[in-house]
N, C-alpha and C. Protein backbone atom coordinates (compact mmCIF):
# COMPACT_ATOMS: atom_id res chain seq x y z
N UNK A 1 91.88 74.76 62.95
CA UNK A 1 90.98 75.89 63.06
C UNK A 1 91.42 76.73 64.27
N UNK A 2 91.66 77.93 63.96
CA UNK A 2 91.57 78.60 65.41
C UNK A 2 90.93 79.17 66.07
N UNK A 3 91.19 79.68 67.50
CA UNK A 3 90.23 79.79 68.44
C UNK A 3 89.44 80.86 68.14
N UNK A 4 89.54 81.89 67.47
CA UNK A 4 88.56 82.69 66.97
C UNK A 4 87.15 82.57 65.43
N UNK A 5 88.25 81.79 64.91
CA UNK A 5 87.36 80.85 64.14
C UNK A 5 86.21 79.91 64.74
N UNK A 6 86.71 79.32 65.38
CA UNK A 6 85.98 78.33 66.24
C UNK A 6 84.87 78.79 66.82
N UNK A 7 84.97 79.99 67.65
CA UNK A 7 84.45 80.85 68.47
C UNK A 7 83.02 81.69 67.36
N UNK A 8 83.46 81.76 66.33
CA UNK A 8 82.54 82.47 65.26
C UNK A 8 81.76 81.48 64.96
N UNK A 9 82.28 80.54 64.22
CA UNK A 9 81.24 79.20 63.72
C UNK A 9 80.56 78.88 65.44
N UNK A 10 80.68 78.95 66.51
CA UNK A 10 79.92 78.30 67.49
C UNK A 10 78.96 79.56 67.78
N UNK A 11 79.48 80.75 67.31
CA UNK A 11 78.11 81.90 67.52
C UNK A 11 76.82 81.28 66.47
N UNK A 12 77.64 81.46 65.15
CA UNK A 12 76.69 81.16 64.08
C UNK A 12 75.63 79.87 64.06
N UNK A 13 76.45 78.85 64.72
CA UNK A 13 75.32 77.71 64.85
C UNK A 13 74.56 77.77 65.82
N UNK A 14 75.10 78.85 67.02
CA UNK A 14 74.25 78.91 68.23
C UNK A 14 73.22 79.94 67.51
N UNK A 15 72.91 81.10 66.37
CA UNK A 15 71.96 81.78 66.13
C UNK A 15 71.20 81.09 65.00
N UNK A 16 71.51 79.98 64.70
CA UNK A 16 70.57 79.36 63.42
C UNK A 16 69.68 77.92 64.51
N UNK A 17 70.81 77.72 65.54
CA UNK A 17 69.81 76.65 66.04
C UNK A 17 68.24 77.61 67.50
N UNK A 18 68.77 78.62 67.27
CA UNK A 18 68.13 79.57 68.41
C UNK A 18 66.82 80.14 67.17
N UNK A 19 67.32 80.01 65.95
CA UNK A 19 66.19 80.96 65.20
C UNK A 19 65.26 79.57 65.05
N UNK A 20 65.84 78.31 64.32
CA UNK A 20 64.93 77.16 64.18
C UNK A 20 64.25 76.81 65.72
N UNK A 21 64.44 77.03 66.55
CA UNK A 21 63.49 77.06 67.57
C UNK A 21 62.89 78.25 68.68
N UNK A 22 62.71 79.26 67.53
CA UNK A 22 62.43 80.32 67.57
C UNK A 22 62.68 81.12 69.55
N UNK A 23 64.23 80.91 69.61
CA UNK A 23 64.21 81.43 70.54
C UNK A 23 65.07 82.82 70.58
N UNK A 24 64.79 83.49 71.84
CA UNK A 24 65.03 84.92 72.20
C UNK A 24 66.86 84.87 71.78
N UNK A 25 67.81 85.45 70.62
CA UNK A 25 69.44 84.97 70.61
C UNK A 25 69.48 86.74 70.85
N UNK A 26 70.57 86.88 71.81
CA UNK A 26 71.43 88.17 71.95
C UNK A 26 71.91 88.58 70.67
N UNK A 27 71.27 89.72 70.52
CA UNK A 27 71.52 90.47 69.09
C UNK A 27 72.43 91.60 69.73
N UNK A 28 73.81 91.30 70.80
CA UNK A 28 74.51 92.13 71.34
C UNK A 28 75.99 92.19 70.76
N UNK A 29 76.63 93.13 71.41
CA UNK A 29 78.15 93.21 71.18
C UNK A 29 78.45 92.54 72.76
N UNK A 30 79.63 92.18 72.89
CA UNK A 30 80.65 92.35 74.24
C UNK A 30 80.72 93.74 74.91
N UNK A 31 80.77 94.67 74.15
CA UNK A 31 80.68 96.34 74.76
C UNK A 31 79.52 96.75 75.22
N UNK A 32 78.18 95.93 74.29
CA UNK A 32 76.96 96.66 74.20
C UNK A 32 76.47 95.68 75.62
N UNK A 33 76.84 94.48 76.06
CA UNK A 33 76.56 93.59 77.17
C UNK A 33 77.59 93.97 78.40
N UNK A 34 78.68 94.42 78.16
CA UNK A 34 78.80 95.23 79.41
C UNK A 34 78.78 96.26 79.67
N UNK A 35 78.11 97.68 78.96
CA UNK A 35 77.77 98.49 79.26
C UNK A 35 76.23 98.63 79.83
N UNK A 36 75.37 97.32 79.82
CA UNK A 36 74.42 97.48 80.30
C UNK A 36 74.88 96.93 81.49
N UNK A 37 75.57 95.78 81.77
CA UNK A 37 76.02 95.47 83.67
C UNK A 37 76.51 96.57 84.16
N UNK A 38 77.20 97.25 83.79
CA UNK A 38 77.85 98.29 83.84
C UNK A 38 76.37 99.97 84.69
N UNK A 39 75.47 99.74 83.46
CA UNK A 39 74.31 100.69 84.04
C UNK A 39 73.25 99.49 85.14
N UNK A 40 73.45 99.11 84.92
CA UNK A 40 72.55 98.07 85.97
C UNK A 40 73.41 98.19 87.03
N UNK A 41 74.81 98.10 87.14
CA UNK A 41 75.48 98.50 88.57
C UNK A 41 75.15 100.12 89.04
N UNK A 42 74.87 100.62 88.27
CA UNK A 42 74.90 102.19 88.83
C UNK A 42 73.54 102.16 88.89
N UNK A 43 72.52 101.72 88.93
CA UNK A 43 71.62 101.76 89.06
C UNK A 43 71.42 101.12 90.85
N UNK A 44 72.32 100.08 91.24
CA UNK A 44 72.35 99.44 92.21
C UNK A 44 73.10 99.98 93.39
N UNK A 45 73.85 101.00 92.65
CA UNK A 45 74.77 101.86 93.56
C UNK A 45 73.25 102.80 94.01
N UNK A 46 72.83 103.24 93.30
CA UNK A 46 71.86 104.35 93.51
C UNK A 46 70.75 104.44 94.54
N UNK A 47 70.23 102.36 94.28
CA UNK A 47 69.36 101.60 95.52
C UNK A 47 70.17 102.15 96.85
N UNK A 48 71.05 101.30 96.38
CA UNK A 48 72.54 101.28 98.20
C UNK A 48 72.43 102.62 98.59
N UNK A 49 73.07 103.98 97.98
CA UNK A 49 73.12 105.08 98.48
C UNK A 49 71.86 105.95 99.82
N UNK A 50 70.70 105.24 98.31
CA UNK A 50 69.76 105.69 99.41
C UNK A 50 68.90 105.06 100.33
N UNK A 51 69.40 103.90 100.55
CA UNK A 51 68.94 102.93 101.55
C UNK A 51 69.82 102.77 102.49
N UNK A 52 71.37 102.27 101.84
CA UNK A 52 72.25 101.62 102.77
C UNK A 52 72.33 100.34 103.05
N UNK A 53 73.01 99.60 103.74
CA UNK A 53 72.90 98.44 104.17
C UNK A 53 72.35 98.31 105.30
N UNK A 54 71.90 96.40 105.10
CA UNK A 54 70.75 96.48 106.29
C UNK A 54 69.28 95.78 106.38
N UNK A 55 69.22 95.63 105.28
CA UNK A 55 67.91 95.71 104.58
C UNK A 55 67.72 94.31 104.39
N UNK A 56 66.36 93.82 104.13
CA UNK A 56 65.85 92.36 103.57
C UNK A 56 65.98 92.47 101.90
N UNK A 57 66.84 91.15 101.45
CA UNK A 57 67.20 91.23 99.88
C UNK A 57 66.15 91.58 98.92
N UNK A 58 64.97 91.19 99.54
CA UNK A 58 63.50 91.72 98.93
C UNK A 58 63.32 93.03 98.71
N UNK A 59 63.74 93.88 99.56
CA UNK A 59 63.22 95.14 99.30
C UNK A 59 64.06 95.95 98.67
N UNK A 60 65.43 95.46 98.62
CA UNK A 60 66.86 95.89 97.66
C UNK A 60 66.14 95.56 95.77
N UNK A 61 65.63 94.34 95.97
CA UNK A 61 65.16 93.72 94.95
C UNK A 61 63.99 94.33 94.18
N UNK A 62 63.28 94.81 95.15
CA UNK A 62 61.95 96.05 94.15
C UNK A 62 62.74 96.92 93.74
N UNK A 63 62.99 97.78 94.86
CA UNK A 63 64.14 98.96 94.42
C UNK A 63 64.29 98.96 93.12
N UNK A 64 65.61 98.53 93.20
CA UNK A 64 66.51 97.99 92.00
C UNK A 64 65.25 97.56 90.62
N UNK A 65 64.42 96.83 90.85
CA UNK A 65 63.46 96.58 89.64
C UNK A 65 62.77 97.69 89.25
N UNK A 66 62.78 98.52 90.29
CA UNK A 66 61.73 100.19 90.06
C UNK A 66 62.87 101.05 89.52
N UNK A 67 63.88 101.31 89.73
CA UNK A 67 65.05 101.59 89.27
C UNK A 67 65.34 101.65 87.68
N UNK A 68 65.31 100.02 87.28
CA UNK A 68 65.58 99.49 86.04
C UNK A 68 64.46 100.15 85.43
N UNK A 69 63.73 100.32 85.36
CA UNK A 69 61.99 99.99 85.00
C UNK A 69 62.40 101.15 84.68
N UNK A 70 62.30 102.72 85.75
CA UNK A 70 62.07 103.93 85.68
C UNK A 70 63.45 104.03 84.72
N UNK A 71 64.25 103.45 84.57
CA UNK A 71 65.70 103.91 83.60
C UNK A 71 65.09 103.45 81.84
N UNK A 72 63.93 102.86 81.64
CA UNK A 72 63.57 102.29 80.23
C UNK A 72 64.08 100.80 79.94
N UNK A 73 64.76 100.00 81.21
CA UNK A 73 65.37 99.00 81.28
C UNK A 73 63.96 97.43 81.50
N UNK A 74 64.03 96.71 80.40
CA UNK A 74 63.04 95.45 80.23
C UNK A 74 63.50 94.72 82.09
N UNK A 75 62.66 94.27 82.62
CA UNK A 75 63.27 93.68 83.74
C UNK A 75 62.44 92.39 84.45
N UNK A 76 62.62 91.44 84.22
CA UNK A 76 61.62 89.89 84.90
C UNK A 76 62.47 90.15 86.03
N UNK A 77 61.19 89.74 87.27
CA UNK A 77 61.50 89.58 88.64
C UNK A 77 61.02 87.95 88.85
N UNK A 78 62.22 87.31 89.86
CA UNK A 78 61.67 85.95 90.61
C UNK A 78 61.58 85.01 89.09
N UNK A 79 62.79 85.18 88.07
CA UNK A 79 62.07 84.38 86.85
C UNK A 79 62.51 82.81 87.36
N UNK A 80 61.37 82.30 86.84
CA UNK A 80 61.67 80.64 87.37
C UNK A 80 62.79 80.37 86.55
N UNK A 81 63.73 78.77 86.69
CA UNK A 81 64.74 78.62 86.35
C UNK A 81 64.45 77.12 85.77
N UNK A 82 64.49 76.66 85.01
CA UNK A 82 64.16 74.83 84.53
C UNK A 82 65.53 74.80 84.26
N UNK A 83 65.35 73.79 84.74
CA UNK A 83 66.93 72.55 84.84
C UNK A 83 66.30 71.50 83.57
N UNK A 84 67.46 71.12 82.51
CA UNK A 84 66.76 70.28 81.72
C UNK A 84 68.28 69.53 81.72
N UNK A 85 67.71 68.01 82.08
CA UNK A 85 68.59 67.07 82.18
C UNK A 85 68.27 65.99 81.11
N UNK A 86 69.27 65.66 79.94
CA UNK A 86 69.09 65.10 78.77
C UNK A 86 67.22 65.43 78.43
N UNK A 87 66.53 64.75 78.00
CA UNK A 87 65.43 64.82 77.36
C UNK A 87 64.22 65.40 78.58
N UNK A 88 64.81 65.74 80.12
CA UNK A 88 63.94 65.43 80.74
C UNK A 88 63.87 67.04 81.32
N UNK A 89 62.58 67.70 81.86
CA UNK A 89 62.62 69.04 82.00
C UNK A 89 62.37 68.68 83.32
N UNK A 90 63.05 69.66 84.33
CA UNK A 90 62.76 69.88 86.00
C UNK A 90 62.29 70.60 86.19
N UNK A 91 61.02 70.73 87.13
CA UNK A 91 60.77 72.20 86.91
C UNK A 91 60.97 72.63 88.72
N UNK A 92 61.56 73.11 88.93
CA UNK A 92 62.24 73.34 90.02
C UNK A 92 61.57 74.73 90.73
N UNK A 93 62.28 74.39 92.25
CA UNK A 93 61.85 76.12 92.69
C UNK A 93 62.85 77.15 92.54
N UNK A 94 63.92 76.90 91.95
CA UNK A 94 64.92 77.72 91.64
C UNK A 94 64.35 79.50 90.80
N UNK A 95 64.95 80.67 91.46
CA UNK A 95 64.31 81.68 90.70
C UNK A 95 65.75 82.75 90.84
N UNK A 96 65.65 83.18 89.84
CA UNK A 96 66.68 84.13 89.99
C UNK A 96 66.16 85.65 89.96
N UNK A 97 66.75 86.22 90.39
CA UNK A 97 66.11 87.77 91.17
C UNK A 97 65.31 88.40 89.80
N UNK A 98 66.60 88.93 89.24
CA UNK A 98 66.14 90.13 87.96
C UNK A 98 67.11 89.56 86.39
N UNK A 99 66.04 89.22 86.07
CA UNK A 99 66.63 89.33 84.54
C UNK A 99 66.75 90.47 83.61
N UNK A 100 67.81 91.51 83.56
CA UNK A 100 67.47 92.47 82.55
C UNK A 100 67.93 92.50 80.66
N UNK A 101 66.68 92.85 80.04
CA UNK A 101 66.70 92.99 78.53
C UNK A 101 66.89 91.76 78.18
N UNK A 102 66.66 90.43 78.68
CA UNK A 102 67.12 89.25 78.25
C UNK A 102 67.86 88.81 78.31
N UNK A 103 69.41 89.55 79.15
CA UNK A 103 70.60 89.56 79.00
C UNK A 103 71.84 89.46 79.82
N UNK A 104 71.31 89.88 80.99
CA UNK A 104 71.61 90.33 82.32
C UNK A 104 71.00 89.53 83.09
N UNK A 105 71.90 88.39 84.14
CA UNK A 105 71.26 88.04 84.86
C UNK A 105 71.44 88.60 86.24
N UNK A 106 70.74 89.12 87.39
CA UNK A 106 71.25 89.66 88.36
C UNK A 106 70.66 88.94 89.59
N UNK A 107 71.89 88.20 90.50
CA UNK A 107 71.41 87.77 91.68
C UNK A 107 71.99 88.61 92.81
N UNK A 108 71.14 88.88 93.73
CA UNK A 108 71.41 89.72 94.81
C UNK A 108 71.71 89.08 96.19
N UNK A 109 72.44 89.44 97.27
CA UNK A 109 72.60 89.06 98.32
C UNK A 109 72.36 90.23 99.41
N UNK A 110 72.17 90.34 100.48
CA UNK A 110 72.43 90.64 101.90
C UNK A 110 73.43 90.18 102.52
N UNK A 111 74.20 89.43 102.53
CA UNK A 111 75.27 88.98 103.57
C UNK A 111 76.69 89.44 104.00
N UNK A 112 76.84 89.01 104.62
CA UNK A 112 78.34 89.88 105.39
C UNK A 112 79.57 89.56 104.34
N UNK A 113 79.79 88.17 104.45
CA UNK A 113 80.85 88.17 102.97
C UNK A 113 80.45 87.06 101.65
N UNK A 114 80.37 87.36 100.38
CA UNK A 114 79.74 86.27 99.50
C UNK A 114 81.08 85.25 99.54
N UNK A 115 80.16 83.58 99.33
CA UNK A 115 80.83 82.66 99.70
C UNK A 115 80.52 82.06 98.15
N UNK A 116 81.91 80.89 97.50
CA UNK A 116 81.94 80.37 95.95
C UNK A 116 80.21 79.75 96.07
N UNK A 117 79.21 79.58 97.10
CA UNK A 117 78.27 78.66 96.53
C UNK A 117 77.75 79.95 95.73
N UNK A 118 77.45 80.94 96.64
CA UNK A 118 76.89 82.37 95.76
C UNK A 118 77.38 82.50 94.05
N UNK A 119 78.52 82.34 94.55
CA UNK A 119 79.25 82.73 92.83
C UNK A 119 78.76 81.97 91.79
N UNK A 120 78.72 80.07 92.45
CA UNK A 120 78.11 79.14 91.76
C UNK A 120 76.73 79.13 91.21
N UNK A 121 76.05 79.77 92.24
CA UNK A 121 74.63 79.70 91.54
C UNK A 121 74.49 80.84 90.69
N UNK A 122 74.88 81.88 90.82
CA UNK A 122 75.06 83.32 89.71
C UNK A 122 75.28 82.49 88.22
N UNK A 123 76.60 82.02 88.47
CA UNK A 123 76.89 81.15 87.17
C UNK A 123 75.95 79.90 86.77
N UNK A 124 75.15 79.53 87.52
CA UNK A 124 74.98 78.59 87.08
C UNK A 124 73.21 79.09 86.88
N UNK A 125 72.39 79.68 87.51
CA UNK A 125 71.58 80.64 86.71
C UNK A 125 71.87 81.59 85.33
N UNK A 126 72.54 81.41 84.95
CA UNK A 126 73.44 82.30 84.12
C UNK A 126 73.62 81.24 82.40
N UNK A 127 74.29 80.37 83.12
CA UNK A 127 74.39 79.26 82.00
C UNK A 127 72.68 78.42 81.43
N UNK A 128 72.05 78.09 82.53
CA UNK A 128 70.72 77.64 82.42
C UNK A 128 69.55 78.44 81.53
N UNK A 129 69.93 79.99 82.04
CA UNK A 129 69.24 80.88 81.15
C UNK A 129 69.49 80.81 80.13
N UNK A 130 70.39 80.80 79.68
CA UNK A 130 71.64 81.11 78.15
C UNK A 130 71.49 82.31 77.93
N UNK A 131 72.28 83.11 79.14
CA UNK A 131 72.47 84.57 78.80
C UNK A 131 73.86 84.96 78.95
N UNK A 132 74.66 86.01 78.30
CA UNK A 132 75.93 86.00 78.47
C UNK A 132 76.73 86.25 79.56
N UNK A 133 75.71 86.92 80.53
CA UNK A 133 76.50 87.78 81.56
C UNK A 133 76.09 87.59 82.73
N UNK A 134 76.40 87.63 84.21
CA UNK A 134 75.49 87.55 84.86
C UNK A 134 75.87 88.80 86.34
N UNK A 135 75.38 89.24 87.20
CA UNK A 135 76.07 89.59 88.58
C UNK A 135 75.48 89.55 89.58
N UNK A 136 76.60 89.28 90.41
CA UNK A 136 76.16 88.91 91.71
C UNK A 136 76.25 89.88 92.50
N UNK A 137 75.62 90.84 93.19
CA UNK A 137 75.81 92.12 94.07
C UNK A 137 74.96 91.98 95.55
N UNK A 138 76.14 91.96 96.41
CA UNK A 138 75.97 92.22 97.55
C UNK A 138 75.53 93.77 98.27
N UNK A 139 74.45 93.58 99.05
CA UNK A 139 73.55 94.88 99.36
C UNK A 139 74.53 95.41 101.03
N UNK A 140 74.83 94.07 101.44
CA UNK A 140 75.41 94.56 103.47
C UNK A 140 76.76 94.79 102.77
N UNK A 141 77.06 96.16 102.11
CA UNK A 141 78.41 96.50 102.36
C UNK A 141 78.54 97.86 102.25
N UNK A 142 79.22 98.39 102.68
CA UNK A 142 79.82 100.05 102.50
C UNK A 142 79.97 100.61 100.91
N UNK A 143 80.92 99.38 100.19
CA UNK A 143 81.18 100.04 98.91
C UNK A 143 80.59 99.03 98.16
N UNK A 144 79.39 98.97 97.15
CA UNK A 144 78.93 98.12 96.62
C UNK A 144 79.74 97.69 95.37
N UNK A 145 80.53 98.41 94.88
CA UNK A 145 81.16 98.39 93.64
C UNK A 145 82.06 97.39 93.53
N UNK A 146 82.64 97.19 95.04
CA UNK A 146 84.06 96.24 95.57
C UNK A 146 83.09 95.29 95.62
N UNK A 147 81.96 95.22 96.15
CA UNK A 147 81.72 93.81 96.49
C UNK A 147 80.81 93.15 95.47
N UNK A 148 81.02 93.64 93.95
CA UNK A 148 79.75 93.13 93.41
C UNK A 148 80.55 92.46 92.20
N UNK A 149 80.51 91.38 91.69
CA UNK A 149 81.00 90.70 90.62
C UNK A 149 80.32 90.50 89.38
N UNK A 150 80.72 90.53 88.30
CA UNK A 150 80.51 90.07 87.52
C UNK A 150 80.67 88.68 86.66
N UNK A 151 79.95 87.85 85.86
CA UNK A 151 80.84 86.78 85.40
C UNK A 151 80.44 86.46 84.11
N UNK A 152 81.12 85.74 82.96
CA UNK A 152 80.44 85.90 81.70
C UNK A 152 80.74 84.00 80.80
N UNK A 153 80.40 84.22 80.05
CA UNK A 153 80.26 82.64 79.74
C UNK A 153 80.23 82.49 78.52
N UNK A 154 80.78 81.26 77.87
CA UNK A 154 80.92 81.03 76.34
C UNK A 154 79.96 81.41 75.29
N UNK A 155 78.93 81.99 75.75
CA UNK A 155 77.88 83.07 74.84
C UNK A 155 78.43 83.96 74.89
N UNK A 156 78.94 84.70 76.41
CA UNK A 156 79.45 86.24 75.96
C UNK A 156 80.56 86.32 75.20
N UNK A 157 81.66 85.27 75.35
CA UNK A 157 82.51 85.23 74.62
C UNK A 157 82.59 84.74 73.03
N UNK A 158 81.05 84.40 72.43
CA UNK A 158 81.12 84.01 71.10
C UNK A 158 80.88 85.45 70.29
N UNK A 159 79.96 86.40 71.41
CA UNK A 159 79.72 87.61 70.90
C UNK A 159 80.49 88.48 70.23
N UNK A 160 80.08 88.91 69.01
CA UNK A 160 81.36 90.21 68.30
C UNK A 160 81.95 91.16 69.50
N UNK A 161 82.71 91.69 69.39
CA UNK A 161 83.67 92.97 70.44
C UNK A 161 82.45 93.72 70.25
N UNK A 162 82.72 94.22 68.87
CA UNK A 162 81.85 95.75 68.87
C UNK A 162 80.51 95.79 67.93
């Protein structure tokens, strides 16, 4: 079987086992999921411009949610995060900033330079959710664009191109 084959049958069983337990499945493209990180970054450029760096990640974090909101963009703030280990659910204090459209996970920082734990928990809020995409954007910098990452995961990659 090849890897695009493979990749299709693991979408398809991931949207029949998501419908039998009637959960939320990305009815997206790869284009249509990064053109919304894509407006969710310019939306974050827009916070930065008129704030700057400097700031407590909290108040980058309304911003940016008043932002989304005022753009027609769905947006959970502080969504809790459950860790489920074999049969057993955690319910943890873990929260990740902004979830947008279901789809988008966005964790934010303040700090001088992001370090792999940052990257790790982006991804790993990211995978827990089961959403395809996630970013991590740093607020203490000059050019937010350089310092803001993106990362994507075997959902985004089961997704059609277009």
């Amino acid at each position: 079987m090849s890897l695009n084959c493979f990749i299709l049958v693991y979408y398809l069983i991931l949207r029949y086992i998501s419908t039998l337990l009637n959960l939320n499945i990305i009815e997206m493209t790869k284009k249509e999921v990064t053109q919304l990180s894509y407006e969710i970054l310019g939306c974050a450029i827009k916070v930065h411009n008129a704030l700057g760096p400097g700031l407590l990640e909290s108040v980058y974090e309304k911003c940016l949610k008043y932002e989304l909101i005022k753009q027609g963009y769905e947006v959970e703030q502080q969504l809790p995060v459950a860790i489920v280990y074999d049969e057993l659910v955690i319910d943890s204090d873990l929260r990740l900033d902004l979830l947008v459209n279901k789809t988008v996970a966005v964790e934010l920082k303040t700090v001088e330079n992001i370090l792999p734990v940052h990257e790790a928990q982006t991804i790993t809020y990211m995978n827990l959710l089961k959403v395809p995409q996630s970013l991590l954007i740093n607020f203490y910098t000059t050019n937010i664009s350089k310092s803001s990452k993106p990362f994507v995961n075997e959902i985004f990659r089961a997704l059609p191109d277009e």
